[in-house]
Protein backbone atom coordinates (compact mmCIF):
# COMPACT_ATOMS: atom_id res chain seq x y z
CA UNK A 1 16.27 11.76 -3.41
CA UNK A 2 17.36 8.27 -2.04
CA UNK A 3 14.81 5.65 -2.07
CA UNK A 4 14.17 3.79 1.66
CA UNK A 5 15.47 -0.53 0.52
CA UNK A 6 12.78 -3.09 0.45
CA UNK A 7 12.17 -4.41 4.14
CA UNK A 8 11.87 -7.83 2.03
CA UNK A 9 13.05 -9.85 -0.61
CA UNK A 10 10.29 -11.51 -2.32
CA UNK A 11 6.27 -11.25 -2.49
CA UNK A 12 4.59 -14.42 -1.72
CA UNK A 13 0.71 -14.34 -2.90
CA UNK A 14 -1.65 -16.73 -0.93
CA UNK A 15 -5.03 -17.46 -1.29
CA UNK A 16 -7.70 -19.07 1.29
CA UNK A 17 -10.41 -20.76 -0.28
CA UNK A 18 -12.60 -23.19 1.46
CA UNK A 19 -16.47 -23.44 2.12
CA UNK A 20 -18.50 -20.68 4.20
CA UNK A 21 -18.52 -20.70 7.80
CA UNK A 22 -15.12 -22.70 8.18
CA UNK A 23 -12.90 -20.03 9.55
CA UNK A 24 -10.55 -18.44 6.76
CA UNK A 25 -11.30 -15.00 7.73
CA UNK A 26 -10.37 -15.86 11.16
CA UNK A 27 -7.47 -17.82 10.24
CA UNK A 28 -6.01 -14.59 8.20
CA UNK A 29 -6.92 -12.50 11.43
CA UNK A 30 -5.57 -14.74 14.23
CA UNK A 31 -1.93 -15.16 11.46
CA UNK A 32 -2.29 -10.84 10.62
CA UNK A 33 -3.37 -9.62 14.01
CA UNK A 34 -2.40 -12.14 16.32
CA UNK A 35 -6.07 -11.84 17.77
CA UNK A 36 -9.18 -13.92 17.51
CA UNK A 37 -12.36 -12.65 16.24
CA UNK A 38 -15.63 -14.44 17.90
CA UNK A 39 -18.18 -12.66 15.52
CA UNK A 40 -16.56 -12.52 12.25
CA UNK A 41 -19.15 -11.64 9.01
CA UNK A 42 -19.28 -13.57 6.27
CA UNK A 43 -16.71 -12.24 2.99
CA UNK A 44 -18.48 -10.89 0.03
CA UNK A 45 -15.68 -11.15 -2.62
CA UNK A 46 -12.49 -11.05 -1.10
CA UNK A 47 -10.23 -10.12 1.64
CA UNK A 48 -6.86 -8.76 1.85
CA UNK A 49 -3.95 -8.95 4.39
CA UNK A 50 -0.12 -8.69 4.78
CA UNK A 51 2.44 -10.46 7.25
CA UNK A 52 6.24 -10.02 6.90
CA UNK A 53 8.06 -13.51 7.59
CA UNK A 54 11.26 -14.66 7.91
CA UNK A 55 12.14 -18.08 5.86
CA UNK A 56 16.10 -19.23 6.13
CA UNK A 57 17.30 -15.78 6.88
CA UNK A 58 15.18 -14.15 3.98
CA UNK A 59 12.03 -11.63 4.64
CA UNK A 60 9.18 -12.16 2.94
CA UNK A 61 6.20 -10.25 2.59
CA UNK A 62 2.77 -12.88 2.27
CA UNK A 63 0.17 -11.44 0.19
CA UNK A 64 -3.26 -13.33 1.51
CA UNK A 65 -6.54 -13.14 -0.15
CA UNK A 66 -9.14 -14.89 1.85
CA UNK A 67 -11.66 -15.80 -0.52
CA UNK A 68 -15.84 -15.86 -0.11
CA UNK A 69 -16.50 -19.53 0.11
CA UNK A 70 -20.67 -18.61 -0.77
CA UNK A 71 -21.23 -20.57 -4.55
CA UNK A 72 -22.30 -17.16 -5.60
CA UNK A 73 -18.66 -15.75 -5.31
CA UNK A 74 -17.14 -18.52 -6.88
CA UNK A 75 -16.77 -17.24 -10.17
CA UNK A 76 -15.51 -13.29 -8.94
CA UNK A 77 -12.89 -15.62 -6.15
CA UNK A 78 -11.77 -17.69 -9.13
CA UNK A 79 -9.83 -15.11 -10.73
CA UNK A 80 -7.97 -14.78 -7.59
CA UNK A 81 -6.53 -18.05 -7.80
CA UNK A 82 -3.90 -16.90 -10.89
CA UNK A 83 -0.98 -15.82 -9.99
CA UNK A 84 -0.69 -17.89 -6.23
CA UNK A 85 2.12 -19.59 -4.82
CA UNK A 86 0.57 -21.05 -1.76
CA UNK A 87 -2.94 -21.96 -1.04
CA UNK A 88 -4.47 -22.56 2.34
CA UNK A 89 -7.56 -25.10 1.67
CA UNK A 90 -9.62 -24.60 5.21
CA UNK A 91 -12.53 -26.78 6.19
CA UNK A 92 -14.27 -27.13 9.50
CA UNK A 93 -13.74 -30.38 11.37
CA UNK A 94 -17.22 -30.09 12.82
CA UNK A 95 -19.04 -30.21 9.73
CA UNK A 96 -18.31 -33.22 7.23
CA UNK A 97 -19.49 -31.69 4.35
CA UNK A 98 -17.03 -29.11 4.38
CA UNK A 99 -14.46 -31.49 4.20
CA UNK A 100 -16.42 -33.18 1.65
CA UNK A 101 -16.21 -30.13 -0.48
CA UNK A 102 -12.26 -30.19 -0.41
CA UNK A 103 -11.81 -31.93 -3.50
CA UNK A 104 -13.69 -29.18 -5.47
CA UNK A 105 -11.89 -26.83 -3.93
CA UNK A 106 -8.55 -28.55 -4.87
CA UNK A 107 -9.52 -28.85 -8.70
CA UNK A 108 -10.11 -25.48 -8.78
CA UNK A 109 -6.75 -24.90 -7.06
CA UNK A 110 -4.79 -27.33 -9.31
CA UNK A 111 -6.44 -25.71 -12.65
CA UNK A 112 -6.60 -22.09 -11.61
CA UNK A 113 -3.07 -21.81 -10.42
CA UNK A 114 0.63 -23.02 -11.65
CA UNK A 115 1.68 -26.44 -11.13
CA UNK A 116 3.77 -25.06 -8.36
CA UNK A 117 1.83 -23.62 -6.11
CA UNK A 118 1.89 -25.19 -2.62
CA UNK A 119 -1.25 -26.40 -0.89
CA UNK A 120 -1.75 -26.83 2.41
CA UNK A 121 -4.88 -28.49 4.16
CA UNK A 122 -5.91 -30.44 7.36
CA UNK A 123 -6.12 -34.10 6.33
CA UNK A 124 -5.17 -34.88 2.48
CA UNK A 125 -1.57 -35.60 3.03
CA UNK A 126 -1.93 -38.64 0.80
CA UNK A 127 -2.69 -36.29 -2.23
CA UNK A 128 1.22 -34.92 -2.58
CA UNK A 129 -0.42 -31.72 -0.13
CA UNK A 130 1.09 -30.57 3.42
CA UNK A 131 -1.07 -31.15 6.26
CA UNK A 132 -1.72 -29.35 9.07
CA UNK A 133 -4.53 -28.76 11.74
CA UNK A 134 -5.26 -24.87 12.87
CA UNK A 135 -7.80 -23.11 15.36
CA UNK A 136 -8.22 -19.95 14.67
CA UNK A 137 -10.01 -19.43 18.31
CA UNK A 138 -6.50 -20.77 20.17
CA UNK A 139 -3.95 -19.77 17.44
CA UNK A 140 -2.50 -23.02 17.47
CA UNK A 141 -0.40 -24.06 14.34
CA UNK A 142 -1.89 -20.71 12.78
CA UNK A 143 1.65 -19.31 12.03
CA UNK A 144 2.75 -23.05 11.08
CA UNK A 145 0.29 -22.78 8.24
CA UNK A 146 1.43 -19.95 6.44
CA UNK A 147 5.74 -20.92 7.50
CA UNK A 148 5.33 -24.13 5.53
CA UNK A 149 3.78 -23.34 2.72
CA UNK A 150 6.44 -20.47 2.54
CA UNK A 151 9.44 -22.91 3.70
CA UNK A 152 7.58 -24.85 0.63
CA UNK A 153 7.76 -21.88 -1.61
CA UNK A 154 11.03 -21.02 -1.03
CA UNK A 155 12.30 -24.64 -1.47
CA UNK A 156 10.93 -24.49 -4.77
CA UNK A 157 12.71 -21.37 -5.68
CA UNK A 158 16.21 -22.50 -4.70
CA UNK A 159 15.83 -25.97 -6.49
CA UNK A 160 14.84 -24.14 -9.58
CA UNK A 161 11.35 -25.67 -9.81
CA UNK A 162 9.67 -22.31 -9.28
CA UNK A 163 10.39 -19.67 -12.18
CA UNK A 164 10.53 -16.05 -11.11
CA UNK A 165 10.06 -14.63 -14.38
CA UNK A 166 6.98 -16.46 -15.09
CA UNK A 167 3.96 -14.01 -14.15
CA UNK A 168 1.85 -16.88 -12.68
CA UNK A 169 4.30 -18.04 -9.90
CA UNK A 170 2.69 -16.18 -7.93
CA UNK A 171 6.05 -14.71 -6.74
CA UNK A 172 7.75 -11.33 -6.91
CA UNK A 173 11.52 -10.60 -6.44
CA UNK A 174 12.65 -7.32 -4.92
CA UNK A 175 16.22 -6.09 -5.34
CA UNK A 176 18.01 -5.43 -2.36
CA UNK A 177 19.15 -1.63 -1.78
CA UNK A 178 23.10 -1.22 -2.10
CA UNK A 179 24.52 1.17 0.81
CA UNK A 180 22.99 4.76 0.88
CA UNK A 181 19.78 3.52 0.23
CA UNK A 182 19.37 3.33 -4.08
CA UNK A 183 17.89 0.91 -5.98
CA UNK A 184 20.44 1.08 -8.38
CA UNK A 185 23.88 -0.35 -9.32
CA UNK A 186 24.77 3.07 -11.45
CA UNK A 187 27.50 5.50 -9.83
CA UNK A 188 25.66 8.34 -8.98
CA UNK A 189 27.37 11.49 -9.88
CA UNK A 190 29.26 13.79 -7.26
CA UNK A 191 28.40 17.39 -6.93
CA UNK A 192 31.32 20.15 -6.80
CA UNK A 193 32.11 21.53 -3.94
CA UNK A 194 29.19 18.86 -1.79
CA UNK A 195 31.08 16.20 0.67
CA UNK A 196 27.71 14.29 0.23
């Protein structure tokens, strides 16, 4: 039986990390759903979601794990870090200690994850990081966000800097599907007597 081709051709993996109460959830919602949620719960652990994009003619599926931001999750959200090509950092503009707290989070970033992974936050542009300011509530610069950090990504993979085969790149490769809809380059064999 044919296989259906890959609506895609790579796996990004994200993750959100970011103090409690500063909007990640809602920023993976507004980017997922297109919808703002007023009343969003705290996460305990982790959250998951999935957005197809389109970067320089290439789909690509974004992986997003929006990480608890509570001190008691840290360690569980930590092992989420390996493996990530793009982290959002989020922090509330309303609430300076929040941004305060971005330089943890960005150690933990920088020694959790590959030298390549791309980091986006609101402010730190002197730090090497892309900058960008979001609301969740209005879904402005929401889908800018997660574009650049994939333009970013995918940068990185066509000047080499980015190694596919490494397991911590925290990027996945999926073959396209030749005509008839295999996954493989083999001739398949004919049948006698079938036109198929």
């Amino acid at each position: 039986m044919a296989t259906a081709p890959y609506n895609y051709s790579y796996i990004f993996k994200y993750i959100i990390i970011g103090d409690m109460g500063v909007g990640k959830s809602c920023l993976l919602h507004q980017f997922t759903e297109k919808k703002f949620m007023a009343d969003c719960p705290h996460t305990i652990g982790v959250e998951f979601g999935t957005r197809i994009i389109e970067v320089s003619g290439q789909k690509i599926k974004l992986q997003i794990w929006d990480t608890a931001g509570q001190e008691r999750f840290r360690a569980v959200t930590r092992s989420y870090y390996r493996g990530a090509a793009g982290a959002l950092m989020v922090y509330d503009i309303t609430r300076r200690s929040t941004y305060n707290h971005l330089s943890s989070w960005l150690t933990d970033a920088r020694n959790l994850t590959n030298p390549n992974t791309t980091v986006i936050v609101s402010v730190l542009c002197s730090t090497g990081l892309l900058f960008l300011e979001a609301s969740a509530k209005t879904g402005e610069n929401v889908e800018d966000a997660f574009l650049e950090a994939a333009k970013k990504i995918y940068q990185n993979i066509q000047d080499g800097s980015l190694d596919l085969n490494a397991a911590e790149s925290g990027v996945q490769h999926k073959p396209s599907a030749p005509q008839g809809g295999r996954l493989t380059n083999e001739p398949q064999p004919q049948r006698e007597g079938c036109g198929c």
